[in-house]
PDB file of N, CA and C in Angstrom:
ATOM      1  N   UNK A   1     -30.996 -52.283 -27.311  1.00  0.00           N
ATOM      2  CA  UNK A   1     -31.081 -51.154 -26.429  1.00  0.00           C
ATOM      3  C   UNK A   1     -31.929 -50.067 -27.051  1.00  0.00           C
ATOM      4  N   UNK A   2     -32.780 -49.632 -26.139  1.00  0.00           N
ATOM      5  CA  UNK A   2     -33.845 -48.452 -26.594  1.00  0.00           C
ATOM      6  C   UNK A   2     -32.847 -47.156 -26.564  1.00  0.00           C
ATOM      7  N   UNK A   3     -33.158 -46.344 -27.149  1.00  0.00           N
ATOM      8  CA  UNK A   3     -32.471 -44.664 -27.397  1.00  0.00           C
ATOM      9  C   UNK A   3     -33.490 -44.271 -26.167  1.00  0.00           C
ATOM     10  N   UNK A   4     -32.087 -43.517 -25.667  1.00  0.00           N
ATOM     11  CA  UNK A   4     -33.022 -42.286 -24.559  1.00  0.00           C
ATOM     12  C   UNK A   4     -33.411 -41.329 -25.271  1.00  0.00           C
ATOM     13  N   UNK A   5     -34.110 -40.719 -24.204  1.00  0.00           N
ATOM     14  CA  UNK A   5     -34.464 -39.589 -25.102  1.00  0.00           C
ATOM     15  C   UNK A   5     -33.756 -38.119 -24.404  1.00  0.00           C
ATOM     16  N   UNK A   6     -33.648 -37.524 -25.037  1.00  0.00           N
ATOM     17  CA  UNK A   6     -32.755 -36.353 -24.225  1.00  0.00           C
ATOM     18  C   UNK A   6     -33.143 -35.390 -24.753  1.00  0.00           C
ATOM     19  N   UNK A   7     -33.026 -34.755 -23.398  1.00  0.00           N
ATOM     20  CA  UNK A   7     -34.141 -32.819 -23.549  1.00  0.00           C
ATOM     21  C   UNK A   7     -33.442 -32.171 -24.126  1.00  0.00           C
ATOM     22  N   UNK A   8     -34.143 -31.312 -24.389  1.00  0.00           N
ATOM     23  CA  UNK A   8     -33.332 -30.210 -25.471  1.00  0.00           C
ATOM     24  C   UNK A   8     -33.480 -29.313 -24.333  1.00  0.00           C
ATOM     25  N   UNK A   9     -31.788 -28.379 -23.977  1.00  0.00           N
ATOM     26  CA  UNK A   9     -31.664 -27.691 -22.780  1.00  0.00           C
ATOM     27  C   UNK A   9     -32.269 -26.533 -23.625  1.00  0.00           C
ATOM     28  N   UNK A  10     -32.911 -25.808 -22.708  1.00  0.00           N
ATOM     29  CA  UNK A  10     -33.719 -24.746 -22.962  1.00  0.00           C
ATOM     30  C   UNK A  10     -32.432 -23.769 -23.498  1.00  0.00           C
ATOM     31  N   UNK A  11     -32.780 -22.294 -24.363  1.00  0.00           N
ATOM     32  CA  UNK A  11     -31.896 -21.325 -24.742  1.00  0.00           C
ATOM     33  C   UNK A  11     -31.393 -20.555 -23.487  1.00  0.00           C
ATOM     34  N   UNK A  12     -30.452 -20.405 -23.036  1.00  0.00           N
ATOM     35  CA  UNK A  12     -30.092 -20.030 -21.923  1.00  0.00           C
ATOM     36  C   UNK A  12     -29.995 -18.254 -22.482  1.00  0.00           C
ATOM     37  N   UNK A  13     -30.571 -17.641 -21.493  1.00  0.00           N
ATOM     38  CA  UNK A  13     -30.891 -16.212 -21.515  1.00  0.00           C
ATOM     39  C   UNK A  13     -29.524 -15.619 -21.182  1.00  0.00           C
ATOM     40  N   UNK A  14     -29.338 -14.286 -22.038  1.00  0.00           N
ATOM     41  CA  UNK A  14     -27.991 -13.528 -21.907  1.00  0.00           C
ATOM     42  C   UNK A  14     -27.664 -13.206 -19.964  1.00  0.00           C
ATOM     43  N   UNK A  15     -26.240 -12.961 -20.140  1.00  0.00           N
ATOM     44  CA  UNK A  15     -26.103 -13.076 -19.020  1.00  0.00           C
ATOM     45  C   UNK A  15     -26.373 -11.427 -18.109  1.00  0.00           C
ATOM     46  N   UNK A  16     -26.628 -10.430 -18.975  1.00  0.00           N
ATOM     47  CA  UNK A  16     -26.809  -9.132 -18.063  1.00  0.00           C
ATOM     48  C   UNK A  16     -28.558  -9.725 -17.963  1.00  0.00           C
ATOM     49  N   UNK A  17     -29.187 -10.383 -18.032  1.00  0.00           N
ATOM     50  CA  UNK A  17     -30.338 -10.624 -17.165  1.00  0.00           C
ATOM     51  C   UNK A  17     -30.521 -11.245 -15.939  1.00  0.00           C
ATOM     52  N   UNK A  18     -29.325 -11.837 -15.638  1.00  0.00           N
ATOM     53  CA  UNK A  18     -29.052 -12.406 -14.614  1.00  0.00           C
ATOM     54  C   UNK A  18     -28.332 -11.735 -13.677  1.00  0.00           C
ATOM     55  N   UNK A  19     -27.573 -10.828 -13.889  1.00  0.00           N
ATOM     56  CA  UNK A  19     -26.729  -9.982 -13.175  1.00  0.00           C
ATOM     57  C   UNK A  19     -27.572  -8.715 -12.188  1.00  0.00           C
ATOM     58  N   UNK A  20     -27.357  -9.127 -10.979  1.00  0.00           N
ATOM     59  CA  UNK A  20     -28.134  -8.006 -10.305  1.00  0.00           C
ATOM     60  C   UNK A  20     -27.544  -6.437 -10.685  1.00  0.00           C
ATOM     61  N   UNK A  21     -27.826  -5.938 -10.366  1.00  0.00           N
ATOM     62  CA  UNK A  21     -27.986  -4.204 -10.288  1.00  0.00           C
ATOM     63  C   UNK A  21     -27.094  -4.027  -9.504  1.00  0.00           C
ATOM     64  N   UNK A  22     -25.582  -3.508 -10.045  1.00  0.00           N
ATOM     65  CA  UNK A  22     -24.421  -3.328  -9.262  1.00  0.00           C
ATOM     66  C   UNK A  22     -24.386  -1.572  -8.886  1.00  0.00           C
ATOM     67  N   UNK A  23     -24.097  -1.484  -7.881  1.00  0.00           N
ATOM     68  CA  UNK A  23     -24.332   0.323  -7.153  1.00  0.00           C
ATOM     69  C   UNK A  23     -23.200   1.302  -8.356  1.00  0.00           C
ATOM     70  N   UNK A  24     -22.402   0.677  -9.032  1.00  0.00           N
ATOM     71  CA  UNK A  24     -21.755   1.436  -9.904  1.00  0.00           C
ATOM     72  C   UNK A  24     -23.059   1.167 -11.122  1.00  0.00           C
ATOM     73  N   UNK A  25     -23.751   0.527 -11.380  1.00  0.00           N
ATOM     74  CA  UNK A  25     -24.709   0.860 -12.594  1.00  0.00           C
ATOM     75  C   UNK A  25     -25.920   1.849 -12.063  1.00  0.00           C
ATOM     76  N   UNK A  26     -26.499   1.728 -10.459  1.00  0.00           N
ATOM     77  CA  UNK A  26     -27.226   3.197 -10.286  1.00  0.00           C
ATOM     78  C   UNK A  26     -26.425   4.103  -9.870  1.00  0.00           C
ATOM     79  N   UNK A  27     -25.539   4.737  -9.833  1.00  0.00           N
ATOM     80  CA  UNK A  27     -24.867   5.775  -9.180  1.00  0.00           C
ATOM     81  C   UNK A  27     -24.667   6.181 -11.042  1.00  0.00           C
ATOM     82  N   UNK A  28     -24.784   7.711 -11.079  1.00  0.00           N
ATOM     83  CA  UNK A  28     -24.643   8.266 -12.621  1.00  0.00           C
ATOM     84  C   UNK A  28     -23.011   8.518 -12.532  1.00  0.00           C
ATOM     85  N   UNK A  29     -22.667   8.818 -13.725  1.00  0.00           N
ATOM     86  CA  UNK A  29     -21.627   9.031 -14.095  1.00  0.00           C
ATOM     87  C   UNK A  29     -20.547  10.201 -13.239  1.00  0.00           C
ATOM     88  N   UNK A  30     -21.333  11.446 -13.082  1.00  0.00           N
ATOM     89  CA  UNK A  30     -20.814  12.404 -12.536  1.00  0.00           C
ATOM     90  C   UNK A  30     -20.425  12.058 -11.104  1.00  0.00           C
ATOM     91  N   UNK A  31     -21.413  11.328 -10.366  1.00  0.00           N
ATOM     92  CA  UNK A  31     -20.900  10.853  -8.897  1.00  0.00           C
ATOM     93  C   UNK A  31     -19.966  10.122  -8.974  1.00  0.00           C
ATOM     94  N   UNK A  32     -19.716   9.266  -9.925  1.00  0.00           N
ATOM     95  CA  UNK A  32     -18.407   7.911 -10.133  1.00  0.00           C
ATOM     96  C   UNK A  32     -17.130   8.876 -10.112  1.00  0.00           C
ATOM     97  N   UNK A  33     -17.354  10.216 -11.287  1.00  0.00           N
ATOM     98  CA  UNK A  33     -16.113  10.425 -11.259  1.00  0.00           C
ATOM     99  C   UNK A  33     -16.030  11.468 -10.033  1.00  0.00           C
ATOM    100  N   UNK A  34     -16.589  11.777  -9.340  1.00  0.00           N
ATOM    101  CA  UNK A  34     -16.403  12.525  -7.821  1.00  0.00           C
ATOM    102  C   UNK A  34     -15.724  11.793  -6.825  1.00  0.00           C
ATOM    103  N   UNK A  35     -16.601  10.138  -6.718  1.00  0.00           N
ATOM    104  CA  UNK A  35     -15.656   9.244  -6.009  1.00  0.00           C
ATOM    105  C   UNK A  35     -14.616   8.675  -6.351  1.00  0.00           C
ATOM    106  N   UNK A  36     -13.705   8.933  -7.817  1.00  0.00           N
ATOM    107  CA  UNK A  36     -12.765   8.386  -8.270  1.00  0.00           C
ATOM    108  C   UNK A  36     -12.260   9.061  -7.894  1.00  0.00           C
ATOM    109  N   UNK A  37     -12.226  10.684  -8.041  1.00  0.00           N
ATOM    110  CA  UNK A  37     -11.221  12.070  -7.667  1.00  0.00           C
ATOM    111  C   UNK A  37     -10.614  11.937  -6.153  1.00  0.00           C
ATOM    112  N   UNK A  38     -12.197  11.372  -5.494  1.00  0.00           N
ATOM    113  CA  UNK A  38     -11.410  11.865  -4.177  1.00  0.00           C
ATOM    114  C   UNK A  38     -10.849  10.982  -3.443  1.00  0.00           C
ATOM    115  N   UNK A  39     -10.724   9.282  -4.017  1.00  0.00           N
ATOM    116  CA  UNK A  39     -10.194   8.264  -3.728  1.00  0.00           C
ATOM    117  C   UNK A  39      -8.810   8.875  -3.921  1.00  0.00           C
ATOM    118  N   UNK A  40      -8.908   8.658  -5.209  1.00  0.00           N
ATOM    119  CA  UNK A  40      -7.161   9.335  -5.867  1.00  0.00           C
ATOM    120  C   UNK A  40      -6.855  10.753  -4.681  1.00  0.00           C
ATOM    121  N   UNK A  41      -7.665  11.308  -4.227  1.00  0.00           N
ATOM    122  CA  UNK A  41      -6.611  12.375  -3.302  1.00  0.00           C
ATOM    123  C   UNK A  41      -6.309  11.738  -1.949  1.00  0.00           C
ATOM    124  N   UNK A  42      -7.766  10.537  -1.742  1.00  0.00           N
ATOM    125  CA  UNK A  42      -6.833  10.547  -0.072  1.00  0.00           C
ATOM    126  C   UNK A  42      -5.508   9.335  -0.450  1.00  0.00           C
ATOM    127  N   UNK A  43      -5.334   8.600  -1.833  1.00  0.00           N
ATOM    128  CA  UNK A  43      -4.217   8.394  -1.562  1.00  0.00           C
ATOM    129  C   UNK A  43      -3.052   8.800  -1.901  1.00  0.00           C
ATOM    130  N   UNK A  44      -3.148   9.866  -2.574  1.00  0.00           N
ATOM    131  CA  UNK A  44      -2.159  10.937  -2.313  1.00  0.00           C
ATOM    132  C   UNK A  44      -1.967  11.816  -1.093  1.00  0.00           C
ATOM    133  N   UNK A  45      -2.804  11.541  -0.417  1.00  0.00           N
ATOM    134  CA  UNK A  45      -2.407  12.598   1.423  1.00  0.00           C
ATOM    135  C   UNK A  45      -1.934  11.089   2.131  1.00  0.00           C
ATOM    136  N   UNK A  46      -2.246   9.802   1.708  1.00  0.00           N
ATOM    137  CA  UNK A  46      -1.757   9.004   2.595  1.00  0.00           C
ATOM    138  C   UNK A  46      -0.184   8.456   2.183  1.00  0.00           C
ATOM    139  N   UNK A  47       0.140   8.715   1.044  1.00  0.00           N
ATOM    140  CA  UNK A  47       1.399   8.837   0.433  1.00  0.00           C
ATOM    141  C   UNK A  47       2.275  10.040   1.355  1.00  0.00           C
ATOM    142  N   UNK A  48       1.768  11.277   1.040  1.00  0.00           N
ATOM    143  CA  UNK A  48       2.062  12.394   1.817  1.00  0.00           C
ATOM    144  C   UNK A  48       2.860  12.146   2.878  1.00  0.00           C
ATOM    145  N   UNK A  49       2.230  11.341   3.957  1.00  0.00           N
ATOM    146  CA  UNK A  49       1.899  11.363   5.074  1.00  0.00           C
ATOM    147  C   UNK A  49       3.116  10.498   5.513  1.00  0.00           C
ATOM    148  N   UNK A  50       2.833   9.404   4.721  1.00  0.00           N
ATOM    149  CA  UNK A  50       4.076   8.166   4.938  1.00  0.00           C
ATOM    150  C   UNK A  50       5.207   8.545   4.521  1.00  0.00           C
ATOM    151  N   UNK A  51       5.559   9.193   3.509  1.00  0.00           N
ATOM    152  CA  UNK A  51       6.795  10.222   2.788  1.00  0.00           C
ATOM    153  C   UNK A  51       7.007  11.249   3.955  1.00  0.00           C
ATOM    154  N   UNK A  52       6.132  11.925   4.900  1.00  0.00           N
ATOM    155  CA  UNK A  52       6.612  12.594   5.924  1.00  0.00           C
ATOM    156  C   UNK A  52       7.138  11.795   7.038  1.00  0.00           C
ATOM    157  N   UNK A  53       6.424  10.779   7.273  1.00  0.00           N
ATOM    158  CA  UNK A  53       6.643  10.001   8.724  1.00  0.00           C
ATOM    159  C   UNK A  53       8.274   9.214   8.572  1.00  0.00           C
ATOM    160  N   UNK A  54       8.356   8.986   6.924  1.00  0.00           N
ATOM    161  CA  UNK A  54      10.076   8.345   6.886  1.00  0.00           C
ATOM    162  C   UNK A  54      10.986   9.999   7.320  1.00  0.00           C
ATOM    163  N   UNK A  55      10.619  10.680   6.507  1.00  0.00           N
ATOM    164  CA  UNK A  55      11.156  11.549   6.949  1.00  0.00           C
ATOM    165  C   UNK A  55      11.683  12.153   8.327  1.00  0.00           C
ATOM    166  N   UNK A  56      10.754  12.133   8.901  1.00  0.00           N
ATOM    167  CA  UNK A  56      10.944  12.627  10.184  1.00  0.00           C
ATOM    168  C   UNK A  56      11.950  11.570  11.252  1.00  0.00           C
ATOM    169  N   UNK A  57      11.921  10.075  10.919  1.00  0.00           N
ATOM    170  CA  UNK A  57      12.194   9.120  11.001  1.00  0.00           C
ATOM    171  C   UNK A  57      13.828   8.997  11.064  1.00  0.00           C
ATOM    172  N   UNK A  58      14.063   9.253   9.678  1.00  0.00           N
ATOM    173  CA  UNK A  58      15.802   9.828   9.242  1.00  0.00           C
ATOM    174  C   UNK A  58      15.947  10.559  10.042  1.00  0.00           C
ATOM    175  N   UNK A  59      15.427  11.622   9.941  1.00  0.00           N
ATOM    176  CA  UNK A  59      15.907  13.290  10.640  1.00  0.00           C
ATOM    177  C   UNK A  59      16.189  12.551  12.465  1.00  0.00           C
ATOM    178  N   UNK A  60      15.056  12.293  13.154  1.00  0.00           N
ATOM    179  CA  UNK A  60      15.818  11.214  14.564  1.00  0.00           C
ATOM    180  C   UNK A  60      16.125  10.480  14.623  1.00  0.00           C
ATOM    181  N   UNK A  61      16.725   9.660  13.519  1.00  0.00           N
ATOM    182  CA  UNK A  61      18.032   8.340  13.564  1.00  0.00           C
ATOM    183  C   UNK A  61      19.341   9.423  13.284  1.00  0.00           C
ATOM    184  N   UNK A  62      19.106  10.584  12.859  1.00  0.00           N
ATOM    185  CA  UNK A  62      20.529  11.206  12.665  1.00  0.00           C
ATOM    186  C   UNK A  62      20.743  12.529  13.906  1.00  0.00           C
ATOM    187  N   UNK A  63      19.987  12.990  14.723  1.00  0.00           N
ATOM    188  CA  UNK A  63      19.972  13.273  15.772  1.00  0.00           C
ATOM    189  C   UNK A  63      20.228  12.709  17.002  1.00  0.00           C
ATOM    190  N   UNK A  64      20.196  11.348  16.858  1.00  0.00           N
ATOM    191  CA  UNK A  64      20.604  10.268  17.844  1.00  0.00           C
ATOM    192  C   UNK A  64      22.220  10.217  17.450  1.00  0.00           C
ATOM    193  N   UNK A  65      22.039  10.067  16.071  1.00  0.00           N
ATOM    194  CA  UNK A  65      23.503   9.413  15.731  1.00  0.00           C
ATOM    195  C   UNK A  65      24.775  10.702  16.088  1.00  0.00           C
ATOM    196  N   UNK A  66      24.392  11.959  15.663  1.00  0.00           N
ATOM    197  CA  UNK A  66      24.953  13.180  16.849  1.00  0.00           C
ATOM    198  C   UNK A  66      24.845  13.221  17.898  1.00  0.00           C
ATOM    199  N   UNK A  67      24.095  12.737  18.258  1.00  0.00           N
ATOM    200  CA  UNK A  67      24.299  12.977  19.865  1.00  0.00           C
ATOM    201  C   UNK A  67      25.300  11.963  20.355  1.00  0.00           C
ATOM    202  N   UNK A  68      25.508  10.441  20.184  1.00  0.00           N
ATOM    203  CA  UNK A  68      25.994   9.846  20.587  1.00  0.00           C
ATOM    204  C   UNK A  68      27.598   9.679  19.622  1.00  0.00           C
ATOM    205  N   UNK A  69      27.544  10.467  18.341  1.00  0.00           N
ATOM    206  CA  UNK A  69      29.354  10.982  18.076  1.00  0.00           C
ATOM    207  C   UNK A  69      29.802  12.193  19.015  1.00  0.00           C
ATOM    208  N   UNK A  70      28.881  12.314  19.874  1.00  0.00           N
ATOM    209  CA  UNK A  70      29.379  13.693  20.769  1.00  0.00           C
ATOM    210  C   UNK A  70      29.562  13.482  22.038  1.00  0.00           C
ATOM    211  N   UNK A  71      29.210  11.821  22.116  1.00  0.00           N
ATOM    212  CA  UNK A  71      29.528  11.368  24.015  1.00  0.00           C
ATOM    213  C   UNK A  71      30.909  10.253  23.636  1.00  0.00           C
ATOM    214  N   UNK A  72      31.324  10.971  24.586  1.00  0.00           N
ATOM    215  CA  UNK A  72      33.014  10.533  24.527  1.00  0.00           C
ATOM    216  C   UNK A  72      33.151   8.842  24.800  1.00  0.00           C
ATOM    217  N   UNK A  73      31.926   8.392  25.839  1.00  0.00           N
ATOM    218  CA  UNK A  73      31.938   7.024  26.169  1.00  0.00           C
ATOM    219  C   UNK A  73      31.267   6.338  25.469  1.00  0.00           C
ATOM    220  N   UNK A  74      30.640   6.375  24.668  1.00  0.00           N
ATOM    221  CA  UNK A  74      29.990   5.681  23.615  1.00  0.00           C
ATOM    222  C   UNK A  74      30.612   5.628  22.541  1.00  0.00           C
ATOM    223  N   UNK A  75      31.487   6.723  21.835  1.00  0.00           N
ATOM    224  CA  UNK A  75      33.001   6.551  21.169  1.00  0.00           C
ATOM    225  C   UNK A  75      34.080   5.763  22.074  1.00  0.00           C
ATOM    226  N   UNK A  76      34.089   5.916  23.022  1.00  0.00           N
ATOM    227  CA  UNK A  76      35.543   4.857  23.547  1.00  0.00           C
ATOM    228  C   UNK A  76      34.968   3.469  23.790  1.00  0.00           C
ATOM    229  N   UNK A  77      33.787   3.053  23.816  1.00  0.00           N
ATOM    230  CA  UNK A  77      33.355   1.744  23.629  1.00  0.00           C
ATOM    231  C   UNK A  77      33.206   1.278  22.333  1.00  0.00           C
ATOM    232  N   UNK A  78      32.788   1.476  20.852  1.00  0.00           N
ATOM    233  CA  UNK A  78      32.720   1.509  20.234  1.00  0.00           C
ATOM    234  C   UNK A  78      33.868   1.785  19.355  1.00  0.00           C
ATOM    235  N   UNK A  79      35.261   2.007  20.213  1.00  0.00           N
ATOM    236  CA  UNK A  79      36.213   2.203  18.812  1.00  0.00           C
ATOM    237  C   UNK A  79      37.131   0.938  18.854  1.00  0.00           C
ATOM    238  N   UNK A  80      38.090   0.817  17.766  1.00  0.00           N
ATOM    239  CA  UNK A  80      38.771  -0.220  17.917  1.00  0.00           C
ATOM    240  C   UNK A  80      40.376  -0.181  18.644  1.00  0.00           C
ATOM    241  N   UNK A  81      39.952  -0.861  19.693  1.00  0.00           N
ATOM    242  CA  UNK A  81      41.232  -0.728  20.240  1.00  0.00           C
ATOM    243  C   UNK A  81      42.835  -1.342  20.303  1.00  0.00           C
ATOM    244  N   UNK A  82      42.869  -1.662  18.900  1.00  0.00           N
ATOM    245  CA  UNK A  82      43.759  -1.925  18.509  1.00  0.00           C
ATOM    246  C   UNK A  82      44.795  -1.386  18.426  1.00  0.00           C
ATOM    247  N   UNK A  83      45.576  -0.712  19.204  1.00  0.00           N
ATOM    248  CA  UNK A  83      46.910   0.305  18.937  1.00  0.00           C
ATOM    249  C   UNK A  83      48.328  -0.156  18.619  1.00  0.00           C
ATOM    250  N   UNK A  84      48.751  -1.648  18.533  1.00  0.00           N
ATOM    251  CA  UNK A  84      49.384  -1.745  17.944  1.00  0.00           C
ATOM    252  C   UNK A  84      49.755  -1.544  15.777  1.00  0.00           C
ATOM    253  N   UNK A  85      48.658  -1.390  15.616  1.00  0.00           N
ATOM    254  CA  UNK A  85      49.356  -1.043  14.203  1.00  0.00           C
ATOM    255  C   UNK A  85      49.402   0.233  13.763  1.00  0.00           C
ATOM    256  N   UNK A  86      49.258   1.100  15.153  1.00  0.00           N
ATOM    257  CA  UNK A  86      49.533   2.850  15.228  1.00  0.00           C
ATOM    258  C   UNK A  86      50.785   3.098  15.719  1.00  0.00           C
ATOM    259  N   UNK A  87      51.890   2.134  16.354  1.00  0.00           N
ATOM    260  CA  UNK A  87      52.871   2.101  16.892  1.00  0.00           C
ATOM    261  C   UNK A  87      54.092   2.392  15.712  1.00  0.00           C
TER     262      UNK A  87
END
């Protein structure tokens, strides 16, 4: 059997030559941290926001829940009418 012959793979070039031009490598430093700041605030107003909306949420599940300990027929359906072990 004859020997093949086998190529010598060329030196493969570092890999930031291959890497296109990512918009965080042209955008300078000072703009990065402008868009980091104001990322970080809208998700702190969208935190805000959701921390208000439970809120408000509670506040009319417990306005309901008064109103309906204050209707006499929605207490007499709802209670147990068991009166023998009040006897």
């Amino acid at each position: 059997m004859a020997k093949k012959n086998r190529a010598i793979p060329a030196p493969k070039k570092s890999d930031s030559e291959y890497k296109p031009a990512t918009l965080k490598d042209l955008l300078s430093s000072d703009i990065l941290e402008q868009l980091k700041s104001q990322a970080d605030e809208m998700k702190a107003e969208e935190k805000k926001k959701k921390e208000e909306q439970e809120l408000m949420k509670a506040e009319a599940r417990k306005q309901e829940q008064k109103k309906l300990d204050n209707n006499f027929e929605h207490l007499l359906e709802n209670s147990n009418m068991d009166w023998h072990k009040y006897k």
